[in-house]
N, C-alpha and C. Protein backbone atom coordinates (compact mmCIF):
# COMPACT_ATOMS: atom_id res chain seq x y z
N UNK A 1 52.63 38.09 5.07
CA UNK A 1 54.08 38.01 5.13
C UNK A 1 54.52 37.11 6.28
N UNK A 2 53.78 37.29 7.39
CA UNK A 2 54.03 36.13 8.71
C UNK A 2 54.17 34.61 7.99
N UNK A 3 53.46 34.70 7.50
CA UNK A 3 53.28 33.30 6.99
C UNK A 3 54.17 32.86 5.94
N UNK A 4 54.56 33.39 5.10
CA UNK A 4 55.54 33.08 4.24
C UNK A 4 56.88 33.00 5.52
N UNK A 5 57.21 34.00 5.76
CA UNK A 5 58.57 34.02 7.00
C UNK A 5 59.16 32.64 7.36
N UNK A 6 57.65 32.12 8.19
CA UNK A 6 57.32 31.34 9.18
C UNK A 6 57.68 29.69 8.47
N UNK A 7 57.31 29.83 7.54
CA UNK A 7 57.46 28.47 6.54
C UNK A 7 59.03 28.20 6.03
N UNK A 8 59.13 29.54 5.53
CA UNK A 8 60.83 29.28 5.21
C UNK A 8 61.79 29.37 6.69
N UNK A 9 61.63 29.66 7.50
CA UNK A 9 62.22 29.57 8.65
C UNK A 9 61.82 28.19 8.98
N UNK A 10 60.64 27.34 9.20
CA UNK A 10 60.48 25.79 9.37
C UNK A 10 61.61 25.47 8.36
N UNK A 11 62.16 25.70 6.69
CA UNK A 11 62.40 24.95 6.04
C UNK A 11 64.19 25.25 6.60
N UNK A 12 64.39 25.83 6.93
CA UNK A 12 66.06 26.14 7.39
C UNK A 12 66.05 25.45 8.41
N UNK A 13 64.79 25.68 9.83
CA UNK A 13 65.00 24.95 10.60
C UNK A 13 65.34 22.84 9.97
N UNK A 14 64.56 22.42 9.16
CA UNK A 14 64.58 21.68 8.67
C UNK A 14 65.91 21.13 7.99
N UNK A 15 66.42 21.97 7.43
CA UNK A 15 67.83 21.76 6.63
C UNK A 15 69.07 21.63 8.05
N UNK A 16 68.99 22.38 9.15
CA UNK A 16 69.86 22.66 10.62
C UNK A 16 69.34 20.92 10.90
N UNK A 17 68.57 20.41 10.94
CA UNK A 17 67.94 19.01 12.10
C UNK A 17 68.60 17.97 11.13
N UNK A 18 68.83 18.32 9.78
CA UNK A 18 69.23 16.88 9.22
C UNK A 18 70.91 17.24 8.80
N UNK A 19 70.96 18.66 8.77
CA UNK A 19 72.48 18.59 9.27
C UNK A 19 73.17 18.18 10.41
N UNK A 20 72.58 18.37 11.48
CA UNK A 20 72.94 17.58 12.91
C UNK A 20 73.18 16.34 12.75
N UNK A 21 72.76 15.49 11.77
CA UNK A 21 72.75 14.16 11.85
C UNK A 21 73.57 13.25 10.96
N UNK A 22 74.25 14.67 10.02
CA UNK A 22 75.49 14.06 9.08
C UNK A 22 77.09 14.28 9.69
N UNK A 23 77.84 13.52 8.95
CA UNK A 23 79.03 13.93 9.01
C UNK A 23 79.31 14.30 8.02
N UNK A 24 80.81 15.22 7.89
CA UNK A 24 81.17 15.77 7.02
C UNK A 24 81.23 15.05 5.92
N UNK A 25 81.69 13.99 5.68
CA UNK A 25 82.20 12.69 5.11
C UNK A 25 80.28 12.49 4.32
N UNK A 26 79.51 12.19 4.84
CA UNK A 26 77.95 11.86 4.25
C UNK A 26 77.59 13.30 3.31
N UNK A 27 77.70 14.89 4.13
CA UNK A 27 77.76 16.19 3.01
C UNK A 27 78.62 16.16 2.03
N UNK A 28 79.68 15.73 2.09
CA UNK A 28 79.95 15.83 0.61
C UNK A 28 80.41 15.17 -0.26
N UNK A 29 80.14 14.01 0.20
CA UNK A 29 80.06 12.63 -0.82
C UNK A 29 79.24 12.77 -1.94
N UNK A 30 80.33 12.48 -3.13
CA UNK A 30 79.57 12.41 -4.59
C UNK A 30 78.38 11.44 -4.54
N UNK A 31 77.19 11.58 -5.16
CA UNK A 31 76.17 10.37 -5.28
C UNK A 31 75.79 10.00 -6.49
N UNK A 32 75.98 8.87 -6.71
CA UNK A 32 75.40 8.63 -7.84
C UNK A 32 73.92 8.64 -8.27
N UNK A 33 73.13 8.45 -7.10
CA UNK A 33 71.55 8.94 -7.26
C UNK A 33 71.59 10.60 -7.66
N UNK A 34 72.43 11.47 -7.16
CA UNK A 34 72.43 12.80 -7.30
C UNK A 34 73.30 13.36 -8.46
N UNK A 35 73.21 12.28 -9.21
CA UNK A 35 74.33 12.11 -10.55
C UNK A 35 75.10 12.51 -10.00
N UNK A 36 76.30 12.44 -9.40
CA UNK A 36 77.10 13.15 -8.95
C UNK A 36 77.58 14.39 -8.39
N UNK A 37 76.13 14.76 -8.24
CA UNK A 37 76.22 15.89 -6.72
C UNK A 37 76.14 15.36 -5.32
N UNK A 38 76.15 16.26 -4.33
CA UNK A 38 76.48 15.75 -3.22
C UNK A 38 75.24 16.23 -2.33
N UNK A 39 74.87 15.92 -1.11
CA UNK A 39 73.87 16.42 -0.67
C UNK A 39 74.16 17.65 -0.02
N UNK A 40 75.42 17.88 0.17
CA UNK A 40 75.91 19.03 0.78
C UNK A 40 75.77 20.37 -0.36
N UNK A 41 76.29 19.83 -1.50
CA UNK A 41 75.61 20.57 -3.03
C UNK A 41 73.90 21.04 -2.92
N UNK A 42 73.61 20.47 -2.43
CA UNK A 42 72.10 20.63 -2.78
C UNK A 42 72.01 21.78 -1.55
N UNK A 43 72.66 21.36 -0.16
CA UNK A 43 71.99 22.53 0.85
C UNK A 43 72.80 23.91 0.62
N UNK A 44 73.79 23.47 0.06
CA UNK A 44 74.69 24.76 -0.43
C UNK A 44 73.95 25.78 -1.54
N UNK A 45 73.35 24.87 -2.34
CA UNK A 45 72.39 25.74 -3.11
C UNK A 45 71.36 26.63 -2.75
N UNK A 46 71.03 26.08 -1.70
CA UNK A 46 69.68 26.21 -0.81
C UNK A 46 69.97 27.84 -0.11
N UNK A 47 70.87 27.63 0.68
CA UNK A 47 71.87 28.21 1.51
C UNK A 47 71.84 29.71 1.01
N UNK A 48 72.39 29.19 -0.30
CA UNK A 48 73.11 30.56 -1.39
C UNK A 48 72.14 31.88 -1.97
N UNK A 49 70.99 30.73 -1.84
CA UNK A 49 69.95 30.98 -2.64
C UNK A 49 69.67 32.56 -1.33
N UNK A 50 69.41 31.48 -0.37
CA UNK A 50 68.44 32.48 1.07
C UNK A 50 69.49 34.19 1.02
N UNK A 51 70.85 33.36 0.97
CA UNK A 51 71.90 34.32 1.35
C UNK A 51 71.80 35.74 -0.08
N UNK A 52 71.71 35.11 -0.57
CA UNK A 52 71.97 36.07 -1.60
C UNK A 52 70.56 37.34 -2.13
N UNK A 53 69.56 36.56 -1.48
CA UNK A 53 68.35 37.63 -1.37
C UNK A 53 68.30 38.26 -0.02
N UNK A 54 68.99 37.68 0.72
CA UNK A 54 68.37 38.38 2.54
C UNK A 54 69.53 39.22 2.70
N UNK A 55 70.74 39.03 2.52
CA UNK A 55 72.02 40.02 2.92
C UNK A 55 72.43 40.87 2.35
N UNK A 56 71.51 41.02 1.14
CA UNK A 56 72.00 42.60 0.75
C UNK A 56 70.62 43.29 0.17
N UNK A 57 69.26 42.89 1.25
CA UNK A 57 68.19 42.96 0.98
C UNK A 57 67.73 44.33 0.91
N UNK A 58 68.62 45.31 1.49
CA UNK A 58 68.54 46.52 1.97
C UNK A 58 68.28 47.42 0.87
N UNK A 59 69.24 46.84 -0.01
CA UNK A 59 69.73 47.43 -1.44
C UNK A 59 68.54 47.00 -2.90
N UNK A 60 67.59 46.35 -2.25
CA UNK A 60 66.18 46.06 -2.95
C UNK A 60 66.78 45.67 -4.74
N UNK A 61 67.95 45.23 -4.86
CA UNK A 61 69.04 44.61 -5.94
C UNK A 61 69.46 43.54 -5.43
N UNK A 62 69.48 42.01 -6.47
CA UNK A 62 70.39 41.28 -6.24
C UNK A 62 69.70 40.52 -7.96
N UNK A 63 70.81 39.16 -7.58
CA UNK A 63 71.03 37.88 -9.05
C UNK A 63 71.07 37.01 -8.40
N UNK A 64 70.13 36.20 -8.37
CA UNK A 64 70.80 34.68 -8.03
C UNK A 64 71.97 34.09 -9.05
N UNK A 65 71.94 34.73 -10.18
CA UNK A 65 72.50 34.24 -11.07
C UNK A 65 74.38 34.76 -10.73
N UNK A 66 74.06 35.84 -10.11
CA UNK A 66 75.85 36.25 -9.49
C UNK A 66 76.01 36.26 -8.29
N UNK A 67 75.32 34.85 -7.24
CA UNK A 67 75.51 34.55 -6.01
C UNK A 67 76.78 34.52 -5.92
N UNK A 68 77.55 34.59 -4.66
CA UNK A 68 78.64 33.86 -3.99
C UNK A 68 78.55 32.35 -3.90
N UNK A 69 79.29 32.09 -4.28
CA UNK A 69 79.31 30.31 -4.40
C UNK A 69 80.45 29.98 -2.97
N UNK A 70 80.05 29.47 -2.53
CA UNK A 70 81.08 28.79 -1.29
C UNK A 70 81.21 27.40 -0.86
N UNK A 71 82.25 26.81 -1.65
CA UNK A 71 82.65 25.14 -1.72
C UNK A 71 82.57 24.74 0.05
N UNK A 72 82.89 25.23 0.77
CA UNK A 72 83.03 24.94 2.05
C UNK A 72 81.45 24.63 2.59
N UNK A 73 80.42 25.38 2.19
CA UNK A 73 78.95 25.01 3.07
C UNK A 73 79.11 23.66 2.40
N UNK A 74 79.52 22.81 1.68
CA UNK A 74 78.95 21.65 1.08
C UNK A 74 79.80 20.31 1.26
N UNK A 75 80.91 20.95 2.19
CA UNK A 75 81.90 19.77 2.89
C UNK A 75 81.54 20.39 4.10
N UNK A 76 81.86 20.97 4.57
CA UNK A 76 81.53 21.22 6.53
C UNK A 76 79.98 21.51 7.14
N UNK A 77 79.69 20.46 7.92
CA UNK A 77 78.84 20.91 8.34
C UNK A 77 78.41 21.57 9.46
N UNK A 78 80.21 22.12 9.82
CA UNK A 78 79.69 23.00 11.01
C UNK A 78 79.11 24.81 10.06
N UNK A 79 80.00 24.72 8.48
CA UNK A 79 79.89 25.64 7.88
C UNK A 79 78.39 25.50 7.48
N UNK A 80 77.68 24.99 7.02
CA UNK A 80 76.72 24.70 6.68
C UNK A 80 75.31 25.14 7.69
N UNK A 81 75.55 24.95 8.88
CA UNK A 81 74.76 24.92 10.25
C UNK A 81 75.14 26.21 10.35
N UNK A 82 76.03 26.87 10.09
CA UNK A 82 76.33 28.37 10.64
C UNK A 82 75.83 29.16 9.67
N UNK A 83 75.72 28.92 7.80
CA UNK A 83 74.77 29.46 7.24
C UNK A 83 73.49 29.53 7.14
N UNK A 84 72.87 28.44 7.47
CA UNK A 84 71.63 27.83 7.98
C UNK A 84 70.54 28.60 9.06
N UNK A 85 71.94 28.84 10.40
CA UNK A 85 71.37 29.87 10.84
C UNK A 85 71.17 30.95 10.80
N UNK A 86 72.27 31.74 9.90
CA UNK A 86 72.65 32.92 9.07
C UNK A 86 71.09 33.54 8.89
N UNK A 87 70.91 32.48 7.98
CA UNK A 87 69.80 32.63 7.24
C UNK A 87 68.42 32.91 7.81
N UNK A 88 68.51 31.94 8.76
CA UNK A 88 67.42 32.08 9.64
C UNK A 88 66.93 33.57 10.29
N UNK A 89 68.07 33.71 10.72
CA UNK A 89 68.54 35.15 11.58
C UNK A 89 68.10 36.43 10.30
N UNK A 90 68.47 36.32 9.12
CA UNK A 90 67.98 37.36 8.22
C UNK A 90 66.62 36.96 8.39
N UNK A 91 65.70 36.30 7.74
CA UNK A 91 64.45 36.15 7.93
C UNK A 91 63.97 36.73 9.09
N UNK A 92 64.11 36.19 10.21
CA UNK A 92 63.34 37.14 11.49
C UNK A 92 63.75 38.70 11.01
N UNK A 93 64.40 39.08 10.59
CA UNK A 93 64.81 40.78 10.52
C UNK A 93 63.66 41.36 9.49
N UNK A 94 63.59 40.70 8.45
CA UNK A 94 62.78 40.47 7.42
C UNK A 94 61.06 40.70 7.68
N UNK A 95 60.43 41.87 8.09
CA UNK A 95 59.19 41.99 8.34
C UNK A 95 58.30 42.21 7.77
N UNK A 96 58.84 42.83 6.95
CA UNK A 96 57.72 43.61 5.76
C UNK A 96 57.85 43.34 4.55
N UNK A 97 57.05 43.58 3.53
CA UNK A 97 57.24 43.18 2.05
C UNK A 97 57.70 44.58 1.69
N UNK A 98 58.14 44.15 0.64
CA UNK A 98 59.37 45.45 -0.16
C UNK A 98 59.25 44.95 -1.71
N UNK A 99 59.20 45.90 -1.98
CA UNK A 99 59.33 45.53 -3.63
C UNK A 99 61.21 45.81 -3.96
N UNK A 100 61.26 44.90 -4.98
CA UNK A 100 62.55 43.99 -5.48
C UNK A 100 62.93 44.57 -6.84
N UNK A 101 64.46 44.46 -7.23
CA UNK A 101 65.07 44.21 -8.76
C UNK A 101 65.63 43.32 -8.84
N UNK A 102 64.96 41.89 -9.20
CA UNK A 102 65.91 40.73 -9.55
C UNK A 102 66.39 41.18 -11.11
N UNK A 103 68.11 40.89 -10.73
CA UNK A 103 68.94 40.56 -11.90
C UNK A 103 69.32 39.11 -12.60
N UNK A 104 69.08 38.72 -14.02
CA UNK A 104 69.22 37.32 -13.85
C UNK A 104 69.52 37.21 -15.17
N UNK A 105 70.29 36.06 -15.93
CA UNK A 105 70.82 35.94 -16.95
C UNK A 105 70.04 35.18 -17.90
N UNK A 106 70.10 34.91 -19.19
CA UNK A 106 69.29 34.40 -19.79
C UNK A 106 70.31 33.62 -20.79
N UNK A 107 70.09 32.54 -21.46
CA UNK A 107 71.37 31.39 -21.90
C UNK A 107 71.68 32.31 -22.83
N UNK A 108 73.16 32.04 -23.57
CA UNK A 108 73.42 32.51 -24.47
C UNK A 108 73.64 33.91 -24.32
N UNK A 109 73.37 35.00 -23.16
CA UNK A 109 73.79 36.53 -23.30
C UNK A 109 73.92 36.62 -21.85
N UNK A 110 74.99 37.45 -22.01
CA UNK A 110 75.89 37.53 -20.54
C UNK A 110 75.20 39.23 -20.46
N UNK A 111 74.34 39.70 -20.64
CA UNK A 111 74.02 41.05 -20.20
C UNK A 111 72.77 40.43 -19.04
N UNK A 112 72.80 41.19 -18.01
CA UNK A 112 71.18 40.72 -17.04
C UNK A 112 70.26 41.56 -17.66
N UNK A 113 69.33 40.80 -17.66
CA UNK A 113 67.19 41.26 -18.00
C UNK A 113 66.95 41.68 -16.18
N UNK A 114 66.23 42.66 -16.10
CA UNK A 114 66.05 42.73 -14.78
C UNK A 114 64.73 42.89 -14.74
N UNK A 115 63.92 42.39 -13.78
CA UNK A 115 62.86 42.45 -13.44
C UNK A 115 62.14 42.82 -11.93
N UNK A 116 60.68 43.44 -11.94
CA UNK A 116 60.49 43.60 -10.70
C UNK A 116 60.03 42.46 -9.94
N UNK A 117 60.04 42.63 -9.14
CA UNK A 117 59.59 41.47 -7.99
C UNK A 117 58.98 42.23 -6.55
N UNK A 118 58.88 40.88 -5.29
CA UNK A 118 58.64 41.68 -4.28
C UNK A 118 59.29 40.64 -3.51
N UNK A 119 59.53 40.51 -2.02
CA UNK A 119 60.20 40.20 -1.04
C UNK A 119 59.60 39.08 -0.57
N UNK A 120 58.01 38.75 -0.55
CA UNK A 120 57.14 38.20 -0.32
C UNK A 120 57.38 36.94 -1.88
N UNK A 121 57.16 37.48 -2.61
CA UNK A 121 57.21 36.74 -4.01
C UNK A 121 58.24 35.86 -4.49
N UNK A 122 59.76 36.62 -3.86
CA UNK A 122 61.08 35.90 -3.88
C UNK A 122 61.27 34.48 -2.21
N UNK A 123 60.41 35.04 -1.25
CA UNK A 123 60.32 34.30 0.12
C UNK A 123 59.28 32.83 -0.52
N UNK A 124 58.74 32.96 -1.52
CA UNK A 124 57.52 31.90 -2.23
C UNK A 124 58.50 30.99 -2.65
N UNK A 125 59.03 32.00 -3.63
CA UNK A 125 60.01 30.88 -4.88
C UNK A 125 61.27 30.28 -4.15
N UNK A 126 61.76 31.10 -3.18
CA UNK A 126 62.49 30.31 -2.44
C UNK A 126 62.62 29.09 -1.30
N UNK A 127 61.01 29.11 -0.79
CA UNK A 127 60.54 28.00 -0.44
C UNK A 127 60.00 26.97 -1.42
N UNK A 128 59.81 26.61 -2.36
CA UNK A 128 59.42 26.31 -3.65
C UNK A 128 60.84 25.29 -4.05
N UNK A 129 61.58 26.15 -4.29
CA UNK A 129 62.82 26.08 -4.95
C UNK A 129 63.36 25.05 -3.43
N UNK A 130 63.45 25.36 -2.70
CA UNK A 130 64.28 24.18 -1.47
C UNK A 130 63.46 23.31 -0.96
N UNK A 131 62.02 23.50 -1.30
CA UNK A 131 61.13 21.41 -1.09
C UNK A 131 61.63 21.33 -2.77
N UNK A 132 62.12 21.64 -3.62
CA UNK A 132 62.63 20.67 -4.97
C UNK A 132 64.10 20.13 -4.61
N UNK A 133 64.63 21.26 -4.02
CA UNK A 133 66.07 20.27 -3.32
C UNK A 133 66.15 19.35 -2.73
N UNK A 134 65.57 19.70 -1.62
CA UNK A 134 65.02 18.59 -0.09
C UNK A 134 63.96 17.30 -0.58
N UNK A 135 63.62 17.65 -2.02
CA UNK A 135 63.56 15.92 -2.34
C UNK A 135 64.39 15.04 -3.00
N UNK A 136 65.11 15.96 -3.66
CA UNK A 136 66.10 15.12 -4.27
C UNK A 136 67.42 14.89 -2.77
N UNK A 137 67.91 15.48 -1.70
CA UNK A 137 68.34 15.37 -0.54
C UNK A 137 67.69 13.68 -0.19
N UNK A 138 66.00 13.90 0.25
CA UNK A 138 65.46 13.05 0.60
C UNK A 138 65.48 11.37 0.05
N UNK A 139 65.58 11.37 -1.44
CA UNK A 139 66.13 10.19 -2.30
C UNK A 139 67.09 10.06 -1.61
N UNK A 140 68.51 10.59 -1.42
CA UNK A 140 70.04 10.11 -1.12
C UNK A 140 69.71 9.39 0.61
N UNK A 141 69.02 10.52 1.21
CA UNK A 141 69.26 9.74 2.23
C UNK A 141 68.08 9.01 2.54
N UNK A 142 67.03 8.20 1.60
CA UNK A 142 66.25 7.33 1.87
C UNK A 142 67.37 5.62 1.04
N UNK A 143 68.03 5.99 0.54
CA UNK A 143 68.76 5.03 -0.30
C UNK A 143 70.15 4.76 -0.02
N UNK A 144 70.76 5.81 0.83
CA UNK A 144 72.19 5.82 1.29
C UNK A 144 72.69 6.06 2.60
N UNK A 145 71.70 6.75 3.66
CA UNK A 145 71.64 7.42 4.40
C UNK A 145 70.91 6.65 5.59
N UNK A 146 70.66 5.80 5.69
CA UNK A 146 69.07 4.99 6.59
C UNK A 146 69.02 5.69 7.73
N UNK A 147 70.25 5.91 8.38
CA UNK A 147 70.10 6.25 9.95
C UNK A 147 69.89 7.52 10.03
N UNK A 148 69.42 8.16 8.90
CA UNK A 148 69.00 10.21 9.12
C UNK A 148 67.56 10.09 9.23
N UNK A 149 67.11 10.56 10.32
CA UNK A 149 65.70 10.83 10.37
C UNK A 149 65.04 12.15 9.74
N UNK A 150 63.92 11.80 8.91
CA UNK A 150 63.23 13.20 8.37
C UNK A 150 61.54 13.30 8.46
N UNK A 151 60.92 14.30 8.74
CA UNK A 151 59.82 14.30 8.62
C UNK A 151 59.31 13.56 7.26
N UNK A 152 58.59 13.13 7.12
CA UNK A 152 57.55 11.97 6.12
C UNK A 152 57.31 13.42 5.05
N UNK A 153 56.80 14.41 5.36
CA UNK A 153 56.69 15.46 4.41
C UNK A 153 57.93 16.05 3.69
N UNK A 154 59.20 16.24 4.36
CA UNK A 154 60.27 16.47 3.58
C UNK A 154 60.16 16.34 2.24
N UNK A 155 60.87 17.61 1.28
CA UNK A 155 60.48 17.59 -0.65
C UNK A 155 59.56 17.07 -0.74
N UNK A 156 58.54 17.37 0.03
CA UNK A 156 56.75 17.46 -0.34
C UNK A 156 56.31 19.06 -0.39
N UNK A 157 55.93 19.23 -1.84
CA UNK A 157 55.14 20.95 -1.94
C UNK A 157 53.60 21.23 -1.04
N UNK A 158 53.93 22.03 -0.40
CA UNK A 158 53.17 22.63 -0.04
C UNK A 158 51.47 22.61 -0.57
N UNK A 159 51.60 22.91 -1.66
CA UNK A 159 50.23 22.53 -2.73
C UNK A 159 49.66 21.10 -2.29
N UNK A 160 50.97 20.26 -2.70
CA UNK A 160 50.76 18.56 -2.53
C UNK A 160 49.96 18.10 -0.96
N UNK A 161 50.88 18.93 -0.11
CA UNK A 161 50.69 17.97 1.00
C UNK A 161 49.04 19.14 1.43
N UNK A 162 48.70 20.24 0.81
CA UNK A 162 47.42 20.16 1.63
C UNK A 162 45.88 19.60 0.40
N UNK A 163 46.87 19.17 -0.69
CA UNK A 163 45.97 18.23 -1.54
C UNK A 163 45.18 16.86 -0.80
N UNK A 164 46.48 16.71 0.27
CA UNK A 164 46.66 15.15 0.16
C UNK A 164 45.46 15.24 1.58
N UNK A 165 45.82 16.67 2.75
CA UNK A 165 45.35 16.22 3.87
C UNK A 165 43.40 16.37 2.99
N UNK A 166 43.55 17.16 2.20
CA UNK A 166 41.82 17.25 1.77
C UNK A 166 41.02 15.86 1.41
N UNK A 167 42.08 15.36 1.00
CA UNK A 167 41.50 13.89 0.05
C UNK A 167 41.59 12.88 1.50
N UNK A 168 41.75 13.28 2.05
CA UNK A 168 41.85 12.14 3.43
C UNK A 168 40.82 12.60 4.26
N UNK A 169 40.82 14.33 4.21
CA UNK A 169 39.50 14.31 5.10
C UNK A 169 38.47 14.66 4.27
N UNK A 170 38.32 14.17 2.84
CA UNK A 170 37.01 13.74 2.67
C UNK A 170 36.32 12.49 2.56
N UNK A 171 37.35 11.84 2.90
CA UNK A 171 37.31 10.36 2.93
C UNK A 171 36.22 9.57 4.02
């Protein structure tokens, strides 16, 4: 469980370092690389995602599918940096694995399928789920963005990048 924690806390820390370096005006600018999402869209997702499993974690119930949506993390980035750390701050609280009831919708029927899960399992998919954001992030601001600095690994999976260090050190 340290280890899962520890990774998604790098990846918030990660999302806080390249928010420092936008303005409001760069978060929530439509993109046309992002078909017309914004990059602030993308960390808002991110955001929603953490928020909506860690803050009412207590209650071993939640949906990503009936998150709180909040237009504001995705124009402000002082709002954004303050969920960011939000988030962060649940994670350290976050010690132990717990078994879960994700609620979640399925197309076409508005009743939720619920399933079990665990805390550990949802901390996976949610790191998972934000290196798929943080590359499509990473496109906008490799193409629109020049002056944001990001680690070279940014929306690189986990899987990938210790594929890549193996094939180098067998080289």
């Amino acid at each position: 469980m340290r280890l899962i924690l520890a990774y998604n806390q790098e990846l918030l820390e990660r999302i806080d370092a390249l928010l420092h370096q936008l303005s409001d005006d760069d978060l929530a600018a439509p993109r046309a690389i992002l078909f017309g999402s914004s990059i602030g869209g993308h960390f808002r997702h991110i955001l929603e995602f953490y928020t909506c499993l860690l803050a009412r974690e207590e209650e071993h119930r939640f949906s990503y599918d009936r998150r709180r949506r909040d237009p504001v993390i995705e124009q402000s980035v002082i709002a954004a940096r303050a969920c960011a750390l939000r988030c962060n701050g649940l994670l350290a609280d976050a010690i132990s694995d717990r078994e879960l009831i994700m609620a979640s919708l399925l197309p076409g029927d508005e009743a939720l399928t619920e399933q079990r899960t665990t805390l550990g399992r949802e901390l996976a998919y949610l790191a998972d789920h934000s290196v798929h954001h943080l590359a499509m992030v990473r496109i906008a601001l490799e193409q629109e963005l020049p002056h944001v600095q990001f680690p070279e690994h940014l929306g690189v999976a986990a899987s990938t990048r210790n594929h890549q260090a193996q094939a180098t050190a067998a080289m």
